[in-house]
C-alpha atoms as a PDB file:
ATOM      1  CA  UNK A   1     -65.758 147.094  58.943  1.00  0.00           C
ATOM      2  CA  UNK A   2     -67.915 144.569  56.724  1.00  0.00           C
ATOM      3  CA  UNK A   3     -68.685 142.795  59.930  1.00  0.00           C
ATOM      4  CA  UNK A   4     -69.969 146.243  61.166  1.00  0.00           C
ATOM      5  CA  UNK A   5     -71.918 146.532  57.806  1.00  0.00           C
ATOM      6  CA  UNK A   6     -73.613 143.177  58.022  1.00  0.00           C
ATOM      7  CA  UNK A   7     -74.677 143.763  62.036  1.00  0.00           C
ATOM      8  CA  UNK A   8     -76.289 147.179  60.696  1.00  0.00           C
ATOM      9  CA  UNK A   9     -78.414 145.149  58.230  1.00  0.00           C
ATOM     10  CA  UNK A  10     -79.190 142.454  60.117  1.00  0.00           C
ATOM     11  CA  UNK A  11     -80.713 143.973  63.199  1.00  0.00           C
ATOM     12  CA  UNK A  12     -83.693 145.682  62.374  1.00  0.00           C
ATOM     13  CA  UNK A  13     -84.827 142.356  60.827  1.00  0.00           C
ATOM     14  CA  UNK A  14     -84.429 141.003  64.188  1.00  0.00           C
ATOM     15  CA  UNK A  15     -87.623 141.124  67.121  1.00  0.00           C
ATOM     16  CA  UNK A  16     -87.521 140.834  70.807  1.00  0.00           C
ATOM     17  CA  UNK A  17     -90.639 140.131  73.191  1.00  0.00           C
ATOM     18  CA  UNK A  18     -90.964 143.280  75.281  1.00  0.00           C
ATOM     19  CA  UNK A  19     -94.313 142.774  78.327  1.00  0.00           C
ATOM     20  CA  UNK A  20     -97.500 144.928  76.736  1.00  0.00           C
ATOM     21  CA  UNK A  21     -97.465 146.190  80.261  1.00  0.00           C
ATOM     22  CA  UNK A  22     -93.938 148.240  79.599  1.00  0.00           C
ATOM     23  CA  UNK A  23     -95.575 149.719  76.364  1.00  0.00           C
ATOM     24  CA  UNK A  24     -97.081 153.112  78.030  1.00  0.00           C
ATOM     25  CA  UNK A  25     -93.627 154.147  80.092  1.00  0.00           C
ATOM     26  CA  UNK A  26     -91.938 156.346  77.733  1.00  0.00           C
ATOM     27  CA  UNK A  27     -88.160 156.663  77.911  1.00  0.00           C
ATOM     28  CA  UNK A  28     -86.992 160.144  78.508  1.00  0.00           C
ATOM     29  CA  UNK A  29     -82.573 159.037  79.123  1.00  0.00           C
ATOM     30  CA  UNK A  30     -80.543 156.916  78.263  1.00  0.00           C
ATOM     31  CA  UNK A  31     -77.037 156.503  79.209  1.00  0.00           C
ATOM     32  CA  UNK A  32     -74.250 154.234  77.767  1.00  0.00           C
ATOM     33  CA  UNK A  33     -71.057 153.528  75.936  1.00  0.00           C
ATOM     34  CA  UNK A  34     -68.889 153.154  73.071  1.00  0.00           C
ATOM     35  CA  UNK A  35     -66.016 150.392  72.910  1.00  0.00           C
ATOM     36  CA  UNK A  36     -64.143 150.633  69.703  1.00  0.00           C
ATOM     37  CA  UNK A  37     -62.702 153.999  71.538  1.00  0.00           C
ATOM     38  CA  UNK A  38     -60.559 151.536  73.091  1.00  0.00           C
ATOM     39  CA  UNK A  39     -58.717 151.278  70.027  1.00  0.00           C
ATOM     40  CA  UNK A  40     -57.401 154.671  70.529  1.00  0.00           C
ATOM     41  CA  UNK A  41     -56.211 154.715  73.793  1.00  0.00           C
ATOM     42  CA  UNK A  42     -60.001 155.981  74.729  1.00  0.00           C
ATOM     43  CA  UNK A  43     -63.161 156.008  76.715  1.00  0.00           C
ATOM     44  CA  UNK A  44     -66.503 157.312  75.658  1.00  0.00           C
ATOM     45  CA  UNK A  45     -70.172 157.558  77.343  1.00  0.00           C
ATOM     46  CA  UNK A  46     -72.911 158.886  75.967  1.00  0.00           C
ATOM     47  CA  UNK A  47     -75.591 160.919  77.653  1.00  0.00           C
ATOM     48  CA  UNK A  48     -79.129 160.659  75.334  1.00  0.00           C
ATOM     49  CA  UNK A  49     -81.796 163.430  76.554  1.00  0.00           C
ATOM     50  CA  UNK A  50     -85.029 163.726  74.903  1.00  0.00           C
ATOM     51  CA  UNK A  51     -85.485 167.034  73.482  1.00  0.00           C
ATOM     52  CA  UNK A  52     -89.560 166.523  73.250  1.00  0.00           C
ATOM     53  CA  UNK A  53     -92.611 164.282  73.181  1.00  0.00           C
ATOM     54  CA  UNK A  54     -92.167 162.823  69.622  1.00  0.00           C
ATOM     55  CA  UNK A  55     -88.993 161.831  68.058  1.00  0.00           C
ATOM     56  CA  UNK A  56     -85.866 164.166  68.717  1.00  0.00           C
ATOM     57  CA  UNK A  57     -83.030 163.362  71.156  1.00  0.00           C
ATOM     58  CA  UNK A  58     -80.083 165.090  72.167  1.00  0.00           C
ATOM     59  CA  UNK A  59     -77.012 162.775  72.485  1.00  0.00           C
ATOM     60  CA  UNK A  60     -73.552 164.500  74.275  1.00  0.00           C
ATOM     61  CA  UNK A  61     -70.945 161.927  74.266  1.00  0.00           C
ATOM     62  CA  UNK A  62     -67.693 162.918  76.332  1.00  0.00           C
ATOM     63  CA  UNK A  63     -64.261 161.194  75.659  1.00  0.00           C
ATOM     64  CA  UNK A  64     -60.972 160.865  77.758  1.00  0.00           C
ATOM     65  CA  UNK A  65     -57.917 159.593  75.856  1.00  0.00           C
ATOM     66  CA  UNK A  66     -55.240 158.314  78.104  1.00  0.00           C
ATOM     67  CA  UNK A  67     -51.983 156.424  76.756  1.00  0.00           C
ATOM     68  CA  UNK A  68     -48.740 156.021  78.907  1.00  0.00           C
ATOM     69  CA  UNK A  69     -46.446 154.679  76.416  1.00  0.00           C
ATOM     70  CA  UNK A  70     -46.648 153.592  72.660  1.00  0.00           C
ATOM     71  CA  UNK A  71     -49.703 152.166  70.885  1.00  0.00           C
ATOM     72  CA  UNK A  72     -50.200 149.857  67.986  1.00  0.00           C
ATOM     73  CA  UNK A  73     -50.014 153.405  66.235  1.00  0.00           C
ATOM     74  CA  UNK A  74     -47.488 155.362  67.478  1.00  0.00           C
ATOM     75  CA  UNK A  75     -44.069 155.209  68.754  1.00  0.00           C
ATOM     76  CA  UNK A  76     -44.819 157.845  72.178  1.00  0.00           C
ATOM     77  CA  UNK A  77     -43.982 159.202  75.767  1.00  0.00           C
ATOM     78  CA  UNK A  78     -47.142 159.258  76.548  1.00  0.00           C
ATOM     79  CA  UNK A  79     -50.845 160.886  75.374  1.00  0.00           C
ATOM     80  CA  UNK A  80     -53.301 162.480  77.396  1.00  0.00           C
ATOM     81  CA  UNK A  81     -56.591 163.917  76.243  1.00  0.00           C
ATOM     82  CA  UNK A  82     -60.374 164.458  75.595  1.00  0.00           C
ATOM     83  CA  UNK A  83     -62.979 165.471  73.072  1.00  0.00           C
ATOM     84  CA  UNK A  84     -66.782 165.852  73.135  1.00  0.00           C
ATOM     85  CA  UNK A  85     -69.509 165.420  70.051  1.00  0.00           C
ATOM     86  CA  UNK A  86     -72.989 166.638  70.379  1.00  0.00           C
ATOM     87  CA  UNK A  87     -75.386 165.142  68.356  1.00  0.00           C
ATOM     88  CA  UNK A  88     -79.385 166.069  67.283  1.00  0.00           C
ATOM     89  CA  UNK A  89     -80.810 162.985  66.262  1.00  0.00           C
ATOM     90  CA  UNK A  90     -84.536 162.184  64.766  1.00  0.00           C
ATOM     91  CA  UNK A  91     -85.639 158.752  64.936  1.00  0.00           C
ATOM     92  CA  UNK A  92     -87.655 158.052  62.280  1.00  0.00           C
ATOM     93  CA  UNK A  93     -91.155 156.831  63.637  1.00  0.00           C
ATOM     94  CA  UNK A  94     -92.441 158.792  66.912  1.00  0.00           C
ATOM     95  CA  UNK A  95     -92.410 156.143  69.299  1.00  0.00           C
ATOM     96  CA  UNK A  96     -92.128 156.405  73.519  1.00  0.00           C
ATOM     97  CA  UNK A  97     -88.917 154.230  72.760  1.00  0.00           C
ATOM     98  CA  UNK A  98     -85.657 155.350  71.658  1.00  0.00           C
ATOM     99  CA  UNK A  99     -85.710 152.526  68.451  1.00  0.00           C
ATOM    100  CA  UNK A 100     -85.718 152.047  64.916  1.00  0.00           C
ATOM    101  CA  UNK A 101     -83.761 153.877  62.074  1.00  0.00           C
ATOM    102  CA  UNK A 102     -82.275 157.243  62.584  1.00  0.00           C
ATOM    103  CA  UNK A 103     -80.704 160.102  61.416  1.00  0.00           C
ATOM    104  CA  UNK A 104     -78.076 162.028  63.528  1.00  0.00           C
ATOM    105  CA  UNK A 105     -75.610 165.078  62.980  1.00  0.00           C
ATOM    106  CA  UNK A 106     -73.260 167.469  64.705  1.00  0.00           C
ATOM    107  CA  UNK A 107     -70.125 169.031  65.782  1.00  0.00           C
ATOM    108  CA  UNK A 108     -66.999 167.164  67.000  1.00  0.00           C
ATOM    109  CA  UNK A 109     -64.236 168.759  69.235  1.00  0.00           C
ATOM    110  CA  UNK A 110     -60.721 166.544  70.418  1.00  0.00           C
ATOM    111  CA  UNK A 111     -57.435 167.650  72.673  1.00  0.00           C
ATOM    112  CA  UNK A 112     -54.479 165.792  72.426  1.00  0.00           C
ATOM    113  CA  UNK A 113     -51.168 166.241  74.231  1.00  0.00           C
ATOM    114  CA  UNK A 114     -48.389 163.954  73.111  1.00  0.00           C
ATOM    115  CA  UNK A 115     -45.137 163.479  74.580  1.00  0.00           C
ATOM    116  CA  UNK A 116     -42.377 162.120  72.178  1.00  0.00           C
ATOM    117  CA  UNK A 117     -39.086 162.282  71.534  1.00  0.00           C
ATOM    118  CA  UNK A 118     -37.919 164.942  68.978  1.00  0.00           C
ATOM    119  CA  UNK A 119     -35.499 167.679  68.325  1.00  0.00           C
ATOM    120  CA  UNK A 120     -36.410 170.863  69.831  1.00  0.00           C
ATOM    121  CA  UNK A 121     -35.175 174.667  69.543  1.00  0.00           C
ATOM    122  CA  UNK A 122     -32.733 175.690  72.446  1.00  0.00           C
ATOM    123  CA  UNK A 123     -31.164 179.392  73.259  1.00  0.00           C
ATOM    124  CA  UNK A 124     -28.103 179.881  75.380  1.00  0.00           C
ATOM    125  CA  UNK A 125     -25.814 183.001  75.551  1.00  0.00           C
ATOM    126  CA  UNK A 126     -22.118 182.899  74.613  1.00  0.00           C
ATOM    127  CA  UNK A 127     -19.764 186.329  74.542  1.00  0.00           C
ATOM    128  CA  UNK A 128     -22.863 188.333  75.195  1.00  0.00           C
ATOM    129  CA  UNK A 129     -24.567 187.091  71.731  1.00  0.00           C
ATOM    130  CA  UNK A 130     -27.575 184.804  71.235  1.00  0.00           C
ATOM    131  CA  UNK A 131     -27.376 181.280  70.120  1.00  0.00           C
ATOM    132  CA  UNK A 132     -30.157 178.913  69.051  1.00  0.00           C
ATOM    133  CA  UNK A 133     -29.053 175.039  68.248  1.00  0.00           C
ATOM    134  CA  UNK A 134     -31.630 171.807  67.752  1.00  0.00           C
ATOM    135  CA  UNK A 135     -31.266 169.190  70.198  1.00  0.00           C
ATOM    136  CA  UNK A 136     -32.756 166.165  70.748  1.00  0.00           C
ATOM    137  CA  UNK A 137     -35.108 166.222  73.771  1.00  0.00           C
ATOM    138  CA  UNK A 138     -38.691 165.154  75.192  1.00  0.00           C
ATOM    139  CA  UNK A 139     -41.175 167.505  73.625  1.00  0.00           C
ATOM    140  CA  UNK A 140     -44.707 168.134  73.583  1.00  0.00           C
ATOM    141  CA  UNK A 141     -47.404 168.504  70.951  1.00  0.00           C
ATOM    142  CA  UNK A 142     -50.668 169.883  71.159  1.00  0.00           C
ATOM    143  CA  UNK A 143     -53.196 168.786  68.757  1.00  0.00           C
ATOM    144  CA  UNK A 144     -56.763 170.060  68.314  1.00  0.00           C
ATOM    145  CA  UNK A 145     -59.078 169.185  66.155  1.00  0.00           C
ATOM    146  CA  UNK A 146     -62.569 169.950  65.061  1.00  0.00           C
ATOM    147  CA  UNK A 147     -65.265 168.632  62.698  1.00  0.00           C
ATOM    148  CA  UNK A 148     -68.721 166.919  62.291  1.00  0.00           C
ATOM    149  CA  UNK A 149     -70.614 164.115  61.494  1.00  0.00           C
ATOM    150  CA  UNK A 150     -73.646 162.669  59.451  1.00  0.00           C
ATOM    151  CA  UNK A 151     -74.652 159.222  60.152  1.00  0.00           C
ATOM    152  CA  UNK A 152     -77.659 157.107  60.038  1.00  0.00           C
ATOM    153  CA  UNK A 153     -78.310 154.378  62.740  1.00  0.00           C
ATOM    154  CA  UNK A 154     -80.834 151.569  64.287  1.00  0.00           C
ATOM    155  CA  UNK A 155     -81.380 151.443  67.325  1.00  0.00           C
ATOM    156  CA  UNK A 156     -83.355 149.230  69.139  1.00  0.00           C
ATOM    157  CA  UNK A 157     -84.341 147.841  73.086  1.00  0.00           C
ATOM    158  CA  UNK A 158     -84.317 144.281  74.797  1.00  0.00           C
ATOM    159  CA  UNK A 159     -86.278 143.423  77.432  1.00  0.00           C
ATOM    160  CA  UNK A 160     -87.312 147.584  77.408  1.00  0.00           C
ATOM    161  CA  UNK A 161     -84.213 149.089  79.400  1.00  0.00           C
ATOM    162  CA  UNK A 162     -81.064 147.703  77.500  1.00  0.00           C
ATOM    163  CA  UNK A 163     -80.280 149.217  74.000  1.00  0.00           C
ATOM    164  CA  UNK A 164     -77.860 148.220  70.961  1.00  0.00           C
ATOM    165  CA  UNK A 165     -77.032 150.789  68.433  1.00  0.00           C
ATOM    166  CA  UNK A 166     -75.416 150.084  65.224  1.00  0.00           C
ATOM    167  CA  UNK A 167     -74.292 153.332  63.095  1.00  0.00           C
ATOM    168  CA  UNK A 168     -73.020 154.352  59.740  1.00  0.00           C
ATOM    169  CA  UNK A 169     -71.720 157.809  58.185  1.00  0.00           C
ATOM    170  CA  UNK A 170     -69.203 160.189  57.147  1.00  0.00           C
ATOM    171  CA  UNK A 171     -67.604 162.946  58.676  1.00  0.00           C
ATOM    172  CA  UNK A 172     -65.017 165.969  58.458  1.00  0.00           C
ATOM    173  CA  UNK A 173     -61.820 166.987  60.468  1.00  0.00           C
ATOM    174  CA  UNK A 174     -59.640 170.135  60.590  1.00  0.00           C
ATOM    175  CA  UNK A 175     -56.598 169.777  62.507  1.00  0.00           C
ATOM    176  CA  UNK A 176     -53.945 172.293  63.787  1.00  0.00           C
ATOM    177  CA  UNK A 177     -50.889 171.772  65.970  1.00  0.00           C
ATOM    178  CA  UNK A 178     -49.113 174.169  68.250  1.00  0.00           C
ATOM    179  CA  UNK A 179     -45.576 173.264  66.567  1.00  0.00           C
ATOM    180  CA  UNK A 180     -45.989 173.682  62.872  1.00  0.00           C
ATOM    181  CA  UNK A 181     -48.198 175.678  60.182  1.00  0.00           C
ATOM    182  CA  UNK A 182     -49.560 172.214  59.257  1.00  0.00           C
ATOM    183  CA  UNK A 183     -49.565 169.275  61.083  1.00  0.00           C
ATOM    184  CA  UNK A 184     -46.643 167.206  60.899  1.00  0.00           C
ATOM    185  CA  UNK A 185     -47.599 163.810  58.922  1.00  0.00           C
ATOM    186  CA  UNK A 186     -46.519 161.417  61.617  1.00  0.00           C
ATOM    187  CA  UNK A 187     -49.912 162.271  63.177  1.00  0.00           C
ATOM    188  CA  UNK A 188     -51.994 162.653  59.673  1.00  0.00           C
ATOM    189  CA  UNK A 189     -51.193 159.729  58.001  1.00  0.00           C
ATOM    190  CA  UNK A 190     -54.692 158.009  57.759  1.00  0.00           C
ATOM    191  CA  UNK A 191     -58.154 159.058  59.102  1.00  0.00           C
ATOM    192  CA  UNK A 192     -57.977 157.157  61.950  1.00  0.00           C
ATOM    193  CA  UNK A 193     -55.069 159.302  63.338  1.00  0.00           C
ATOM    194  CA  UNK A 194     -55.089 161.473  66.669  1.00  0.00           C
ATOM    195  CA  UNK A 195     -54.723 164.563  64.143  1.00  0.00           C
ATOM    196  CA  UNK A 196     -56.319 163.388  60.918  1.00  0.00           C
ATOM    197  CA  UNK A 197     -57.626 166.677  58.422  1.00  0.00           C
ATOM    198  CA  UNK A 198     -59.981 165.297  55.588  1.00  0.00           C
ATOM    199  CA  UNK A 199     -63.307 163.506  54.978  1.00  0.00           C
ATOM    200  CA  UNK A 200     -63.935 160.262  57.137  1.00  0.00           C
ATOM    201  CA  UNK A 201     -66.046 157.531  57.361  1.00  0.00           C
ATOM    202  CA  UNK A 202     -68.208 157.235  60.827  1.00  0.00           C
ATOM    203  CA  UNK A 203     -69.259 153.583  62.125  1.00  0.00           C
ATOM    204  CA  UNK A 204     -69.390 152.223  65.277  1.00  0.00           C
ATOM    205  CA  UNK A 205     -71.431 150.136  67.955  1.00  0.00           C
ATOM    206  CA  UNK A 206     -73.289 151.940  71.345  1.00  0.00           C
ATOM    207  CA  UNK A 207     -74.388 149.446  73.984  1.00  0.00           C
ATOM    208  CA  UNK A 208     -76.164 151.013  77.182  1.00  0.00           C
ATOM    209  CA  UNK A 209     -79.760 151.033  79.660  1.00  0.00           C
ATOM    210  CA  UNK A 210     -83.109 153.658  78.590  1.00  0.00           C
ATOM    211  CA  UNK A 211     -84.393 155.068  81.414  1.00  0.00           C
END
């Protein structure tokens, strides 16, 4: 993360030569990606539309989470998911480019199935009465989880098309299982987990081409 800090700090301070010729086309899209999601078994894109003339953008980032066996976090079957986060964001100087400093907030929305092995509730009949017993079996868990963020970012173009965006913030997650009145710790140890409920801190790095 202090690597993350010192790339947010150092970028604005650095310039790139852009043609005076590129200065009047105004970007109106921009589409790209965000690779720490790897780190999670995940893919995310980002979708940037601007909202008006001046400085307000809408950014919709989908996210697919596949994982077919265990992870450097978890000991699993299998995972399968995806999320979305909308975002308003306000540059701060009204530019035709997508670039400088920031400021950026909205809603957050994840699905996660996970396949493990557990113990699991069974029935079965016996002299006409009822039975239920735990057994140990493949079972499934269905997280979701909802929040928002607040970050601030810079963002800025080389060579007017390609864009690197460096971001800070916080955030906050509610999560709820379809197995248990709370969700079981295994998958809320630390804010970085799949079902994580708490305060958060938001960084990351978005590389992609303004159209």
């Amino acid at each position: 993360m202090r690597y993350l800090i010192i790339l947010f700090l150092i970028l604005p301070n650095l310039s790139f030569s852009q043609p005076q010729s590129l200065e009047t086309a105004a970007k109106t899209f921009n589409v790209g990606f965000v690779p720490q999601y790897s780190i999670t078994d995940g893919f995310r894109f980002d979708l940037d539309f601007r909202l008006n003339d001046k400085n307000q953008w809408l950014v919709v980032a989908p996210q697919v989470y596949i994982n077919t066996g265990s992870n450097w976090d978890y000991d699993i079957n299998s995972l399968t998911g995806f999320g979305l986060e909308a975002q308003h964001r306000i540059y701060i100087k009204n530019t035709p480019f997508p670039k400088g400093f920031y400021l950026a907030y909205g809603p957050v929305f994840n699905y996660f199935s996970v396949k493990d092995d557990g113990y699991v509730y069974e029935s079965y009949l016996e002299d006409g009465a009822t039975y239920h017993e735990l057994n140990e079996d493949e079972m499934t868990t269905r997280i979701y989880k909802v929040g928002g963020n607040l970050i601030v970012g810079v963002q800025f173009l080389v060579a007017d098309f390609f864009y690197i965006d460096t971001y800070l913030g916080t955030g906050m997650r509610f999560s709820f299982d379809d197995k248990s009145r709370g969700l079981h710790d295994y998958y809320n140890d630390w804010w970085g987990d799949i079902g994580y409920s708490g305060s958060l801190l938001v960084g990351g790095v978005r590389f992609g081409l303004s159209f």
